[in-house]
PDB file of N, CA and C in Angstrom:
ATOM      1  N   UNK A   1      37.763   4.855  76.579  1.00  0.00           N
ATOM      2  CA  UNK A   1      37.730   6.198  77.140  1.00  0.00           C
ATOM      3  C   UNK A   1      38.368   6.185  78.525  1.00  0.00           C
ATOM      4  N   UNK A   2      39.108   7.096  78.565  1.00  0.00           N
ATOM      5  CA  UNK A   2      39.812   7.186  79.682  1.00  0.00           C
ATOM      6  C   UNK A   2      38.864   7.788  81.380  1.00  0.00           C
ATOM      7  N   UNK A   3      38.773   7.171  81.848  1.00  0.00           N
ATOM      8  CA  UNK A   3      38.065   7.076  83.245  1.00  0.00           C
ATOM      9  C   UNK A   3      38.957   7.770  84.436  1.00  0.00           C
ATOM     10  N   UNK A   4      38.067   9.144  84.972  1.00  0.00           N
ATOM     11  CA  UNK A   4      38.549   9.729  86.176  1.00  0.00           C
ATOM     12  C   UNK A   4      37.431   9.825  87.304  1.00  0.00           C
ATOM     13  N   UNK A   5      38.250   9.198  88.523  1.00  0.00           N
ATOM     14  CA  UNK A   5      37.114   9.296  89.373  1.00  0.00           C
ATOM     15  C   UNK A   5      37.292  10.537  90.383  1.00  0.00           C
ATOM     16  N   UNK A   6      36.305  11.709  90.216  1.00  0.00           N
ATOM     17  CA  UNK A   6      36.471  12.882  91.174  1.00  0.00           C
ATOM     18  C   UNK A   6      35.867  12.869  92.290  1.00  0.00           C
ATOM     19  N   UNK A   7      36.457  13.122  93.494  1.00  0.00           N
ATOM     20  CA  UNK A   7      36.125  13.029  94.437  1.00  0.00           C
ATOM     21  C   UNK A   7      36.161  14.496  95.414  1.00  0.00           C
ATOM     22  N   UNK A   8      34.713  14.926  95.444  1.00  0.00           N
ATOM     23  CA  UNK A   8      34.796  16.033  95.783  1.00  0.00           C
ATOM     24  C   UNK A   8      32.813  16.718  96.246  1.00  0.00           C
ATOM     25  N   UNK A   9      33.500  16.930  97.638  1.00  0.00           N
ATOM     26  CA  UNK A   9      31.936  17.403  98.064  1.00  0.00           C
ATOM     27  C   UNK A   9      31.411  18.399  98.011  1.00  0.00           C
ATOM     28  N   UNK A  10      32.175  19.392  97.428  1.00  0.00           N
ATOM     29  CA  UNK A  10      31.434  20.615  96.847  1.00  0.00           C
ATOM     30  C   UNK A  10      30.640  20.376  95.345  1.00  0.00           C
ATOM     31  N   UNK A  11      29.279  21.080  95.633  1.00  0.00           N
ATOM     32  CA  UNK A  11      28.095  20.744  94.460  1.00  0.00           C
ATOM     33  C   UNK A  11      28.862  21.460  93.685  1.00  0.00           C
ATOM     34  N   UNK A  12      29.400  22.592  93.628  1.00  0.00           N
ATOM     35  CA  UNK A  12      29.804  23.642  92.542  1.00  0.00           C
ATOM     36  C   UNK A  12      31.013  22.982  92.154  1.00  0.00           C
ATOM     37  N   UNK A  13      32.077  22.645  92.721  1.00  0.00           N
ATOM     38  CA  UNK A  13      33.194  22.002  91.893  1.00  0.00           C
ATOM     39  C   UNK A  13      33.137  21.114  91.110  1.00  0.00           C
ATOM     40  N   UNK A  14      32.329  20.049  91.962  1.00  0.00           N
ATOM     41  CA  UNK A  14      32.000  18.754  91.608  1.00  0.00           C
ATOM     42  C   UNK A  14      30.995  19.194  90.231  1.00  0.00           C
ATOM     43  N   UNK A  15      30.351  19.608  89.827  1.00  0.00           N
ATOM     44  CA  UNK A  15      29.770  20.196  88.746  1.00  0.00           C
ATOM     45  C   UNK A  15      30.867  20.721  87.670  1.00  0.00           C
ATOM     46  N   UNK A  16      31.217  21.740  87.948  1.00  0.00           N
ATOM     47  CA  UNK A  16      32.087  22.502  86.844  1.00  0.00           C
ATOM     48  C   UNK A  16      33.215  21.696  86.583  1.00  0.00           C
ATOM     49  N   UNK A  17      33.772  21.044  87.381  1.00  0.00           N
ATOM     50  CA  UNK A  17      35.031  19.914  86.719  1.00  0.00           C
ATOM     51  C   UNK A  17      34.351  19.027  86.152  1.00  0.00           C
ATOM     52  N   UNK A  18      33.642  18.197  86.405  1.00  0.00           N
ATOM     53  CA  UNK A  18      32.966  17.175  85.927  1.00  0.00           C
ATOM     54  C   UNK A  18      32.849  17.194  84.651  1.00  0.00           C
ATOM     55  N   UNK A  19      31.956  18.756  84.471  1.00  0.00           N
ATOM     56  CA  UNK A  19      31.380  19.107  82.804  1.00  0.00           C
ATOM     57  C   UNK A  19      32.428  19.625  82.111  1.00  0.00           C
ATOM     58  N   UNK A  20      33.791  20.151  83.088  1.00  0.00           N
ATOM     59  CA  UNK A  20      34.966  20.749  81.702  1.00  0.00           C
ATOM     60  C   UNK A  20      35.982  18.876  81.242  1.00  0.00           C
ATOM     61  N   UNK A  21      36.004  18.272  82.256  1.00  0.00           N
ATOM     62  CA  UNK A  21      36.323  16.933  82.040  1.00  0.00           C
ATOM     63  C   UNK A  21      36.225  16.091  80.983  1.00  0.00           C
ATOM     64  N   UNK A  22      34.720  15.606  81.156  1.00  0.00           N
ATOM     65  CA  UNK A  22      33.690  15.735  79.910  1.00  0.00           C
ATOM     66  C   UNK A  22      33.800  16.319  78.656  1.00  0.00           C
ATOM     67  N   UNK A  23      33.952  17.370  78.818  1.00  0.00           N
ATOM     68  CA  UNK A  23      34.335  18.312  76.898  1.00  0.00           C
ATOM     69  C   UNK A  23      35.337  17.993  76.497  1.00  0.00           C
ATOM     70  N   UNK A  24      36.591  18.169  77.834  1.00  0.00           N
ATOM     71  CA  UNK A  24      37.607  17.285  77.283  1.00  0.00           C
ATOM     72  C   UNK A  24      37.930  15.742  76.776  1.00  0.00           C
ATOM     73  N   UNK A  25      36.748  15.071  76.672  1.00  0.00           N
ATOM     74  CA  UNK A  25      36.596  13.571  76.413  1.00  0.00           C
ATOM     75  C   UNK A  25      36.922  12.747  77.847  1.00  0.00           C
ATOM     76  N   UNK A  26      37.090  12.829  78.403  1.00  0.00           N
ATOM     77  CA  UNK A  26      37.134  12.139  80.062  1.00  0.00           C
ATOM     78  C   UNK A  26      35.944  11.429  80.324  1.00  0.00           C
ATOM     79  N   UNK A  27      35.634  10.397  80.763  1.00  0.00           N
ATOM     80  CA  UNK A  27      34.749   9.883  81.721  1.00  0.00           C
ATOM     81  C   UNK A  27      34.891   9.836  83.047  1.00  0.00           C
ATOM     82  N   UNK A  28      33.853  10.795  83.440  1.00  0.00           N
ATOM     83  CA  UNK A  28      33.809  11.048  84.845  1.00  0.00           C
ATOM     84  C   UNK A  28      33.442  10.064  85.668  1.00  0.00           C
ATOM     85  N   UNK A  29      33.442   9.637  86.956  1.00  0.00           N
ATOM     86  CA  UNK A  29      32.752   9.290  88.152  1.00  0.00           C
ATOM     87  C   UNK A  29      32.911  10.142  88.877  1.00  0.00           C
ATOM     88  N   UNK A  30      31.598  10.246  90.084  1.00  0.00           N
ATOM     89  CA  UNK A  30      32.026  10.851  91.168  1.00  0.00           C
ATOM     90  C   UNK A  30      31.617  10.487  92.851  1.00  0.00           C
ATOM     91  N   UNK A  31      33.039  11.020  93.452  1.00  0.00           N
ATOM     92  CA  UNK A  31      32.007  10.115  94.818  1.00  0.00           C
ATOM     93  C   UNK A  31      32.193  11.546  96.037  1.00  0.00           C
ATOM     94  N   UNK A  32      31.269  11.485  96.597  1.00  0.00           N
ATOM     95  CA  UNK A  32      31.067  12.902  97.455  1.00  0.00           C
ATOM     96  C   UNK A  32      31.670  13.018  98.746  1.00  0.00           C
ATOM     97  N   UNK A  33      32.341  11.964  99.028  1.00  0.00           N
ATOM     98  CA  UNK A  33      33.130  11.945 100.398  1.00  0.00           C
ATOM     99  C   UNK A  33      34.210  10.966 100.480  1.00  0.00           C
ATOM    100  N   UNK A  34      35.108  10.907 101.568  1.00  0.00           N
ATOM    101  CA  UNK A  34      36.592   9.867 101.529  1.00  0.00           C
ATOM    102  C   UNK A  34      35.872   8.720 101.239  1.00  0.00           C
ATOM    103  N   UNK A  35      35.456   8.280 101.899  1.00  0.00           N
ATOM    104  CA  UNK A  35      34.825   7.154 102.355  1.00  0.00           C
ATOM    105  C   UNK A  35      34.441   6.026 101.031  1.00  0.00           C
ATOM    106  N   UNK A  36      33.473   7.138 100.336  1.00  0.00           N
ATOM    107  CA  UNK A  36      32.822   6.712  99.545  1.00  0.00           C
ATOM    108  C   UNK A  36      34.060   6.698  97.573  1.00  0.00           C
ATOM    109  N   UNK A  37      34.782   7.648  98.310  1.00  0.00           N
ATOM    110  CA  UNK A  37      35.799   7.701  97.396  1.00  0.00           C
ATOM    111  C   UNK A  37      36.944   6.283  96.873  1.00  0.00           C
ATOM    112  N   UNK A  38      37.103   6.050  98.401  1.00  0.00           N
ATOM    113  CA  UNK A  38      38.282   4.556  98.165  1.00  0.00           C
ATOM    114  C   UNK A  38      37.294   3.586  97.662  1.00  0.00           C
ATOM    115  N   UNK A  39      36.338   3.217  98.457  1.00  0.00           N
ATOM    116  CA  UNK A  39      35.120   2.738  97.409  1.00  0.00           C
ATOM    117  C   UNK A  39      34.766   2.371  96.106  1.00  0.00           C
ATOM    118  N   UNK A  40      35.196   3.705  95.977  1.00  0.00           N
ATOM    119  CA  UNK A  40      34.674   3.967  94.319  1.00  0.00           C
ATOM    120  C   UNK A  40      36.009   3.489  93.228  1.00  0.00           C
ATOM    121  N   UNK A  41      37.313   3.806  94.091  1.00  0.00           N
ATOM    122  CA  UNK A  41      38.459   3.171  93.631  1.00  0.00           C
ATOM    123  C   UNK A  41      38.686   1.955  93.734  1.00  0.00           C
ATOM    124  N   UNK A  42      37.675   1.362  94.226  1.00  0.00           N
ATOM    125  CA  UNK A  42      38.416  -0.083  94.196  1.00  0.00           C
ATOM    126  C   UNK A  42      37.305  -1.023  93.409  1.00  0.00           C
ATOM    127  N   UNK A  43      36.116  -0.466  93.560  1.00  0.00           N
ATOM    128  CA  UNK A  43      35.067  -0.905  92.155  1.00  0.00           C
ATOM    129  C   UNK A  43      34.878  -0.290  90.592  1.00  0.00           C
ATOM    130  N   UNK A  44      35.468   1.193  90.541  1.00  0.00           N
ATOM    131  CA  UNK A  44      35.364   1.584  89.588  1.00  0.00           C
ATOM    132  C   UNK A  44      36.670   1.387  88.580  1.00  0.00           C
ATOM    133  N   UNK A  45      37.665   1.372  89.565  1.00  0.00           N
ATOM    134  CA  UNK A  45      39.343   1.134  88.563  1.00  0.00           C
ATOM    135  C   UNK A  45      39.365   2.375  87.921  1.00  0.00           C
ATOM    136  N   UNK A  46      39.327   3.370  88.187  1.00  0.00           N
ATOM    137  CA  UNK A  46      39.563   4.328  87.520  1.00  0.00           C
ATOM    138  C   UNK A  46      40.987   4.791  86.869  1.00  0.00           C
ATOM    139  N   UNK A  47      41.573   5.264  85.909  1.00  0.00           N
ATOM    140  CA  UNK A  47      42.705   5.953  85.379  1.00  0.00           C
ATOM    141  C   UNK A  47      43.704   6.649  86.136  1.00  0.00           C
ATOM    142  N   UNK A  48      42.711   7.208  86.961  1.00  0.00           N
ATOM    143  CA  UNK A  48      43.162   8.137  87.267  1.00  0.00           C
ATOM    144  C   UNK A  48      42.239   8.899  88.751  1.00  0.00           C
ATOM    145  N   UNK A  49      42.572   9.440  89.683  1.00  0.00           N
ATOM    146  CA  UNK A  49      41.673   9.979  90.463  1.00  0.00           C
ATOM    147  C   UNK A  49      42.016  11.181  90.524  1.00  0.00           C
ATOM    148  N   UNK A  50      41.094  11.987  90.647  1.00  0.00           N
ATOM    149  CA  UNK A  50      41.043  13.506  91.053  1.00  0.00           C
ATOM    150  C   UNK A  50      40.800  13.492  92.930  1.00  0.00           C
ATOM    151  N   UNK A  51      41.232  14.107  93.859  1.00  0.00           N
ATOM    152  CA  UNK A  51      41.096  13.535  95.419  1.00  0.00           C
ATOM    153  C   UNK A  51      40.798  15.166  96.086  1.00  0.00           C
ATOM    154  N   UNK A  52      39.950  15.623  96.244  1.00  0.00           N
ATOM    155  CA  UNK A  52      39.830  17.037  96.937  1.00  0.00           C
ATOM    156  C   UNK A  52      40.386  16.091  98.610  1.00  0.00           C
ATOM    157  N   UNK A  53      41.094  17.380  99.194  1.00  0.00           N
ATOM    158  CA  UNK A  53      41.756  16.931 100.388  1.00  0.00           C
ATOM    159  C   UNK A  53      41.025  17.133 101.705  1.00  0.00           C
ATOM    160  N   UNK A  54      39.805  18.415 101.661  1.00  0.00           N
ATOM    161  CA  UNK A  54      39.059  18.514 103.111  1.00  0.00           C
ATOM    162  C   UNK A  54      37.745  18.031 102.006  1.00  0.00           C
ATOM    163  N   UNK A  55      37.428  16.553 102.858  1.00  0.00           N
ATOM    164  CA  UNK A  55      36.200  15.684 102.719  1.00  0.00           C
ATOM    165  C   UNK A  55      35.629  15.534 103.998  1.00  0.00           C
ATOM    166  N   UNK A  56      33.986  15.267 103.983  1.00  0.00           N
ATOM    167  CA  UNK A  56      34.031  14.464 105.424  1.00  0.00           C
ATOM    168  C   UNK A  56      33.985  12.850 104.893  1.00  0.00           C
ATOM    169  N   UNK A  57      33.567  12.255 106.138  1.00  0.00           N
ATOM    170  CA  UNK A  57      33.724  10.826 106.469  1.00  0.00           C
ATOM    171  C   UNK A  57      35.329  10.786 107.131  1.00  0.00           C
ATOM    172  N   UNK A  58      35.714  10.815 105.826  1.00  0.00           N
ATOM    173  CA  UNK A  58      37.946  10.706 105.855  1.00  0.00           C
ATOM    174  C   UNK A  58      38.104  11.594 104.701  1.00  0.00           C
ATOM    175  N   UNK A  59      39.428  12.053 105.463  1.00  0.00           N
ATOM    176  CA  UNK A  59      39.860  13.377 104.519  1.00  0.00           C
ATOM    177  C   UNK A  59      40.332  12.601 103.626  1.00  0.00           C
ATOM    178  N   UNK A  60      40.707  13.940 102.798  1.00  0.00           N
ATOM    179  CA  UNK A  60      41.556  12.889 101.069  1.00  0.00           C
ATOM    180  C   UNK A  60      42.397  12.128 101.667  1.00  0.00           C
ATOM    181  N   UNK A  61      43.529  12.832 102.840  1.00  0.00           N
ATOM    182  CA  UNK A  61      44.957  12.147 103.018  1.00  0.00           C
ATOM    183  C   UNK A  61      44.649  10.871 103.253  1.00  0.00           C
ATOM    184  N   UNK A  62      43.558  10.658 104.086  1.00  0.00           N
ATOM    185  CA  UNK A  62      43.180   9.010 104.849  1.00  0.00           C
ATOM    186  C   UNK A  62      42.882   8.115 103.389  1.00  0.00           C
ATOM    187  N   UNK A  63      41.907   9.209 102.904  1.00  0.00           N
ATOM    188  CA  UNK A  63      41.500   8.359 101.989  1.00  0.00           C
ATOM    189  C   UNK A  63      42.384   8.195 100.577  1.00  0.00           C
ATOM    190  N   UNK A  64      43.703   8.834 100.679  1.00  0.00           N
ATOM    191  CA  UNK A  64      44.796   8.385  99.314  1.00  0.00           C
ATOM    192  C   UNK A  64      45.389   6.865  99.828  1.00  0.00           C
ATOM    193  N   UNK A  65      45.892   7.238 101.747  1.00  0.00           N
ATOM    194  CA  UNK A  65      46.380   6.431 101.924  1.00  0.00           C
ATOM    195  C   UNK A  65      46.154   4.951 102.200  1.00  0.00           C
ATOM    196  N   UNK A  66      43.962   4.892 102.232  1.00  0.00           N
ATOM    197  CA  UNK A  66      43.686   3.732 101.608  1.00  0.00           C
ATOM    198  C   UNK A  66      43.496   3.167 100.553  1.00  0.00           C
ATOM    199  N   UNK A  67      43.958   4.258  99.431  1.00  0.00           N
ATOM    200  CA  UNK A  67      43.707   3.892  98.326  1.00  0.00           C
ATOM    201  C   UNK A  67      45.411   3.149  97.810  1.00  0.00           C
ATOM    202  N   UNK A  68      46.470   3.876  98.601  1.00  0.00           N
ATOM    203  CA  UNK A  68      47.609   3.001  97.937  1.00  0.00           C
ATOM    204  C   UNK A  68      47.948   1.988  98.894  1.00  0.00           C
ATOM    205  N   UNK A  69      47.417   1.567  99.512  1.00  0.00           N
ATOM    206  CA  UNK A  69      47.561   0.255 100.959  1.00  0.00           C
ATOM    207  C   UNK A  69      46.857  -0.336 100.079  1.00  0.00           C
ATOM    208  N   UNK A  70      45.718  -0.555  98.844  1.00  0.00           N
ATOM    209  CA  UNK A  70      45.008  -1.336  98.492  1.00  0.00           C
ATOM    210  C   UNK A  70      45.706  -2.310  97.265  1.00  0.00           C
ATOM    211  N   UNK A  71      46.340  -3.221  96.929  1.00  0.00           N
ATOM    212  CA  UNK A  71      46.823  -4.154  96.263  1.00  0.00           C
ATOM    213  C   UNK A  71      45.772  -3.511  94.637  1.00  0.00           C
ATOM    214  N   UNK A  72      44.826  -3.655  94.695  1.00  0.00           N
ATOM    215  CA  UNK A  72      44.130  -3.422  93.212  1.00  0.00           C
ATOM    216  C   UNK A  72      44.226  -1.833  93.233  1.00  0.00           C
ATOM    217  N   UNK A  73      44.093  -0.611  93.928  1.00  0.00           N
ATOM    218  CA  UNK A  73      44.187   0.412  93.236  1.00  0.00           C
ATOM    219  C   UNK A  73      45.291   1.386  93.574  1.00  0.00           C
ATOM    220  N   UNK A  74      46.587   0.656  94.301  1.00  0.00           N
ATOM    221  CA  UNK A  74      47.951   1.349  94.581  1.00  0.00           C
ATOM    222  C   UNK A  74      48.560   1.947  93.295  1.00  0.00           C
ATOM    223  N   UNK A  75      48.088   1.076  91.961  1.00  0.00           N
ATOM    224  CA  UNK A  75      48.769   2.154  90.725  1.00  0.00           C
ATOM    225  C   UNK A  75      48.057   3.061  90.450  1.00  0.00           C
ATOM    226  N   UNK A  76      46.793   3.505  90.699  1.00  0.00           N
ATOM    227  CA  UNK A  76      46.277   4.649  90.263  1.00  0.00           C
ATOM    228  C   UNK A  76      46.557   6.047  90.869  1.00  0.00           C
ATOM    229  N   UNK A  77      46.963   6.747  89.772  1.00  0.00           N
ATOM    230  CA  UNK A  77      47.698   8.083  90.148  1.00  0.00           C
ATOM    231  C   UNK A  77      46.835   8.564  90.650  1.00  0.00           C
ATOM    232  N   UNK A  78      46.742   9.369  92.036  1.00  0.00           N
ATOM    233  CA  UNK A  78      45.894  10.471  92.421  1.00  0.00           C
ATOM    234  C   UNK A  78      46.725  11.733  92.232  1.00  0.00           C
ATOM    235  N   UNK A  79      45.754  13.104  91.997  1.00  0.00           N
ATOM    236  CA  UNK A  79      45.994  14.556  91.923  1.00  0.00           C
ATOM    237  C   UNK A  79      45.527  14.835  93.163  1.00  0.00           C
ATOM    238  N   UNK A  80      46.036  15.639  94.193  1.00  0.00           N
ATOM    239  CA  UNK A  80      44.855  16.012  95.350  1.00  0.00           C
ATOM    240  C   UNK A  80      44.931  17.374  94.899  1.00  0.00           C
ATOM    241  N   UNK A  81      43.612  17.685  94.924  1.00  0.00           N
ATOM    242  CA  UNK A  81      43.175  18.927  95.150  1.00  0.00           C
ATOM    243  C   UNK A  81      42.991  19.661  96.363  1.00  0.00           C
ATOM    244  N   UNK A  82      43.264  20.739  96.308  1.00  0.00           N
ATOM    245  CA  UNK A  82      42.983  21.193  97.820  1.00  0.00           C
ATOM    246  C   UNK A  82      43.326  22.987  97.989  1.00  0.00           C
ATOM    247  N   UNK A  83      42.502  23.771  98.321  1.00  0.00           N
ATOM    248  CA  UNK A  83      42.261  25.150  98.489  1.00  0.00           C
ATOM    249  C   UNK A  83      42.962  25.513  99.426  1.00  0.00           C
ATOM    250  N   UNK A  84      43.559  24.906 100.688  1.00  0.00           N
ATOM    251  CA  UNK A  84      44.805  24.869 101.372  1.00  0.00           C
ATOM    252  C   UNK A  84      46.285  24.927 100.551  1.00  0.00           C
ATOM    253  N   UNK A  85      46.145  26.208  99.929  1.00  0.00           N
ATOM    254  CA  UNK A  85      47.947  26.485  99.338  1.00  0.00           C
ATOM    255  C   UNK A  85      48.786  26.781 100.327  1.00  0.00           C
ATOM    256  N   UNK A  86      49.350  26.139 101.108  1.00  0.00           N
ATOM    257  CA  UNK A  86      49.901  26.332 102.340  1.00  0.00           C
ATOM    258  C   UNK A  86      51.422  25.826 101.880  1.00  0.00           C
ATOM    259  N   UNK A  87      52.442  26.599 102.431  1.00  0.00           N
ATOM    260  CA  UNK A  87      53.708  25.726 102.730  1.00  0.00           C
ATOM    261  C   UNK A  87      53.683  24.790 103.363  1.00  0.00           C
ATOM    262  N   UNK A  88      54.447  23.178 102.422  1.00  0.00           N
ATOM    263  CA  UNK A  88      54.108  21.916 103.301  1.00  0.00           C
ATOM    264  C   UNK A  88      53.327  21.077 102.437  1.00  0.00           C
ATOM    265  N   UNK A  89      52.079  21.606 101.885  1.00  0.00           N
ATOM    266  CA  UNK A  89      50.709  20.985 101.551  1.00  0.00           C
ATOM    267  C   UNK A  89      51.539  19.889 100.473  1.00  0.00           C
ATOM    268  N   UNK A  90      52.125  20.631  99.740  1.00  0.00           N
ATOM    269  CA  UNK A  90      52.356  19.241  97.835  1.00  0.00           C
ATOM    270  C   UNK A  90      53.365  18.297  98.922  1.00  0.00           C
ATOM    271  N   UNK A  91      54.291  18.663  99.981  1.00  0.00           N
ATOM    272  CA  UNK A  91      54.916  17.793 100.550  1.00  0.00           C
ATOM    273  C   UNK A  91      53.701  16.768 101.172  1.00  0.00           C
ATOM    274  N   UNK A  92      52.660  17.342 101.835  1.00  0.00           N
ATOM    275  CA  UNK A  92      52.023  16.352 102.546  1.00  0.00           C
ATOM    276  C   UNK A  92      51.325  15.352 101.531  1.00  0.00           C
ATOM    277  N   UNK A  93      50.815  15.462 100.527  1.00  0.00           N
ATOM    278  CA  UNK A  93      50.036  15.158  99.176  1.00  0.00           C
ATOM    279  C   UNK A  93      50.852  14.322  98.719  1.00  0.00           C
ATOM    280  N   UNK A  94      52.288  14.576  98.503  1.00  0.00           N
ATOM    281  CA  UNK A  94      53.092  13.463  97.866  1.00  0.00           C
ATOM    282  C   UNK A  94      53.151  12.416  98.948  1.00  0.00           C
ATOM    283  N   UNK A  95      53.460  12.773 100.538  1.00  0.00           N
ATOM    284  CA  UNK A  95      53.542  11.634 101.430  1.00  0.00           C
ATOM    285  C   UNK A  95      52.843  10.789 101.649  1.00  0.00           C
ATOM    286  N   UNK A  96      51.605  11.744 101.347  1.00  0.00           N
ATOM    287  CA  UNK A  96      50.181  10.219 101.786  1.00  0.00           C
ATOM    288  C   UNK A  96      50.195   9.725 100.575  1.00  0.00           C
ATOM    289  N   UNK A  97      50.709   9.898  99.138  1.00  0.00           N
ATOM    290  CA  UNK A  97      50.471   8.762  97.907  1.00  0.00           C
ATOM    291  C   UNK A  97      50.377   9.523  96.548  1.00  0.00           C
ATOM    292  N   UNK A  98      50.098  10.431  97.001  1.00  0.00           N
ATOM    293  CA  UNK A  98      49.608  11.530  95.880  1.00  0.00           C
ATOM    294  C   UNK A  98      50.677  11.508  94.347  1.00  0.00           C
ATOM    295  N   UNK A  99      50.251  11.234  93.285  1.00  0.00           N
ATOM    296  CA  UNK A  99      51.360  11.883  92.523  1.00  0.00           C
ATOM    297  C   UNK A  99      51.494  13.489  91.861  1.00  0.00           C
ATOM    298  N   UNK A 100      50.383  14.251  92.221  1.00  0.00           N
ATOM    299  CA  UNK A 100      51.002  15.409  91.839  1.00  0.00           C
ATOM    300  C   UNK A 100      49.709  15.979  93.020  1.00  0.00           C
ATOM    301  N   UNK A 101      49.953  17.706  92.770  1.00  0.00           N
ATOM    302  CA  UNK A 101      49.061  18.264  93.617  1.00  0.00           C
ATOM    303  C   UNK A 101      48.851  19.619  92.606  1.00  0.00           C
ATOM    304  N   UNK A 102      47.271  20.094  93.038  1.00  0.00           N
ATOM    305  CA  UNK A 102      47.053  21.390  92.593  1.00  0.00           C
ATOM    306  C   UNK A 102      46.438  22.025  93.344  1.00  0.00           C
ATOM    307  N   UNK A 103      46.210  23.288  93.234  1.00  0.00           N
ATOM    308  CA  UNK A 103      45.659  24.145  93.960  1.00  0.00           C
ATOM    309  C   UNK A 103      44.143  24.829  93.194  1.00  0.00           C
ATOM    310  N   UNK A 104      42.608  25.057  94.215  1.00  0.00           N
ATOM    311  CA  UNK A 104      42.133  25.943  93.812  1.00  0.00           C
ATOM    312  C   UNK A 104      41.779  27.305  94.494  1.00  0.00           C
ATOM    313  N   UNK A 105      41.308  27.891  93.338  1.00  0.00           N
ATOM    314  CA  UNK A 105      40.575  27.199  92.037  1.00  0.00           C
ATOM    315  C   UNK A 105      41.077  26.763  91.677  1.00  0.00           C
ATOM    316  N   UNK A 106      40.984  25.954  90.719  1.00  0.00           N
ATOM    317  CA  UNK A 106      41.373  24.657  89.459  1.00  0.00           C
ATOM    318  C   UNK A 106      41.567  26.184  88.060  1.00  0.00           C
ATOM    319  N   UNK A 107      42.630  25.473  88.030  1.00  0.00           N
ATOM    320  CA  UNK A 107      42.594  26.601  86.497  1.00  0.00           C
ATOM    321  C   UNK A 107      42.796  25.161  85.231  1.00  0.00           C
ATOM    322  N   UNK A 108      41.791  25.119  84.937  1.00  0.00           N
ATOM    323  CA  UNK A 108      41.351  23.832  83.758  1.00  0.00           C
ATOM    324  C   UNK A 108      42.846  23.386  83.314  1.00  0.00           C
ATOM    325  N   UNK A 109      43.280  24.136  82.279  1.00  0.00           N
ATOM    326  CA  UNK A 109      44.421  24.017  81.415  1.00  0.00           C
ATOM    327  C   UNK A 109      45.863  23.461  82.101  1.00  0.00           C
ATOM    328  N   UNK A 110      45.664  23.846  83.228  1.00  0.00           N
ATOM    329  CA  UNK A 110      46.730  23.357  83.713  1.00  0.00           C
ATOM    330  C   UNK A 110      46.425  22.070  84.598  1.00  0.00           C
ATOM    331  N   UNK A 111      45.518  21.579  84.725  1.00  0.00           N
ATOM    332  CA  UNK A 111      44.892  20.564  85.850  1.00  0.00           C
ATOM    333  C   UNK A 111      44.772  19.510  84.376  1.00  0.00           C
ATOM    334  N   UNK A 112      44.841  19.520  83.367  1.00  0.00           N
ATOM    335  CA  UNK A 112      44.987  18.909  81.938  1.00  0.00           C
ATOM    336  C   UNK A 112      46.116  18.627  82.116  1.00  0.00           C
ATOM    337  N   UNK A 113      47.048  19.541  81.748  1.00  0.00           N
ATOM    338  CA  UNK A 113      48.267  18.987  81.929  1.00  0.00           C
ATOM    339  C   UNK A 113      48.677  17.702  82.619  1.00  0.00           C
ATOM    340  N   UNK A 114      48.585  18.272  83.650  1.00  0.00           N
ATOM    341  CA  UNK A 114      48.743  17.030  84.761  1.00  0.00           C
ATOM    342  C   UNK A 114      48.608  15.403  84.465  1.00  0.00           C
ATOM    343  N   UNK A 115      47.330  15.567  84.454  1.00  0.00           N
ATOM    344  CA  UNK A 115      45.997  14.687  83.978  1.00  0.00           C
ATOM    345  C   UNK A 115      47.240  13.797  82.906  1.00  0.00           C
ATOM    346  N   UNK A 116      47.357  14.844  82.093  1.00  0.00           N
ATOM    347  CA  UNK A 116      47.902  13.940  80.641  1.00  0.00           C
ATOM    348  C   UNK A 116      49.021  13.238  81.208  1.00  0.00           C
ATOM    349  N   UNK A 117      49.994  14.003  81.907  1.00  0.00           N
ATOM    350  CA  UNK A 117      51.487  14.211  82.047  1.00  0.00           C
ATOM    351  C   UNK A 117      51.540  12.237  82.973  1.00  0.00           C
ATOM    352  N   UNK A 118      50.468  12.390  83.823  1.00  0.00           N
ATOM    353  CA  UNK A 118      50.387  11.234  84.741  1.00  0.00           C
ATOM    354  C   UNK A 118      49.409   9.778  83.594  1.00  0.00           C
ATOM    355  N   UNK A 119      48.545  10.137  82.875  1.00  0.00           N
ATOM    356  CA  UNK A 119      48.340   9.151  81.930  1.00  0.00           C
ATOM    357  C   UNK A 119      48.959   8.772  81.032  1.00  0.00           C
ATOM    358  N   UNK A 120      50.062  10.094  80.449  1.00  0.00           N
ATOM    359  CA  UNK A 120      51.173   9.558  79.132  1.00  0.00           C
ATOM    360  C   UNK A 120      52.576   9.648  79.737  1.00  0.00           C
ATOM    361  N   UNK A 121      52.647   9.223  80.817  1.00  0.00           N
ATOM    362  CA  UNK A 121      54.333   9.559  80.969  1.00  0.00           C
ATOM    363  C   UNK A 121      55.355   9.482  80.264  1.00  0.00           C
ATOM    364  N   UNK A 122      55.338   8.690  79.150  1.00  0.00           N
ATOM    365  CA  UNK A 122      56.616   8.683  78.173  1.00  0.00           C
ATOM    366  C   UNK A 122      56.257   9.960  77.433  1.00  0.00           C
ATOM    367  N   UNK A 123      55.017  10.538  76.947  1.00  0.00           N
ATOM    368  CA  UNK A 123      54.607  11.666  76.062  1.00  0.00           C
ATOM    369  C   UNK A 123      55.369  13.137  76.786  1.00  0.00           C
ATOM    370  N   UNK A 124      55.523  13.223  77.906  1.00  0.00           N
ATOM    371  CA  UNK A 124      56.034  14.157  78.050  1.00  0.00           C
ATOM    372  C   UNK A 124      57.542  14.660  77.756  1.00  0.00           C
TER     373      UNK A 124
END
């Protein structure tokens, strides 16, 4: 089963992605702050990370860019999430490590996409 680790300190997001994740066959983790996020990437090995971008401890950016400085979890694709749709933002997201970016709300179907597009890259 394919393993995503979400990282995200809102109770309500962190809830409703988790459980649409889940239906979609995903195995979730989750870690509630930067900190605890690179953490979680470098013991959990996840597939894939989901990265909300305003965390405390360390924001996502700090915390992508310890996640690809790290020798064991530099291949894992991160998505950052982030409610900041700003001109700039997918530029800043790709700079700190990011391989794709979305915006919320999260509109499920398309945050799938992604998901797949970065786990099956030849499938697309």
């Amino acid at each position: 089963m394919v393993k995503i680790l979400l990282v995200e300190d809102n109770e309500m997001n962190r809830d409703m992605l988790s459980r649409r994740l889940k239906r979609n066959g995903y195995d979730v983790v989750i870690a509630v702050d930067g900190r605890e996020g690179v953490d979680m990437a470098a013991s959990e090995l996840p597939d894939l990370i989901l990265m909300d971008m305003s965390l405390p401890e360390i924001d996502g950016w700090e915390a992508t860019r310890r996640v690809k400085n790290n020798d064991a979890t530099r291949s894992i694709p991160v998505i950052a999430l982030t409610a900041h749709a700003m001109a700039g933002d997918r530029e800043k997201a790709i700079d700190a490590g990011c391989e794709d970016y979305d915006t919320k709300p999260v509109e499920i179907s398309r945050l799938l996409g992604k998901i797949a597009a970065l786990l099956n890259p030849g499938a697309a």
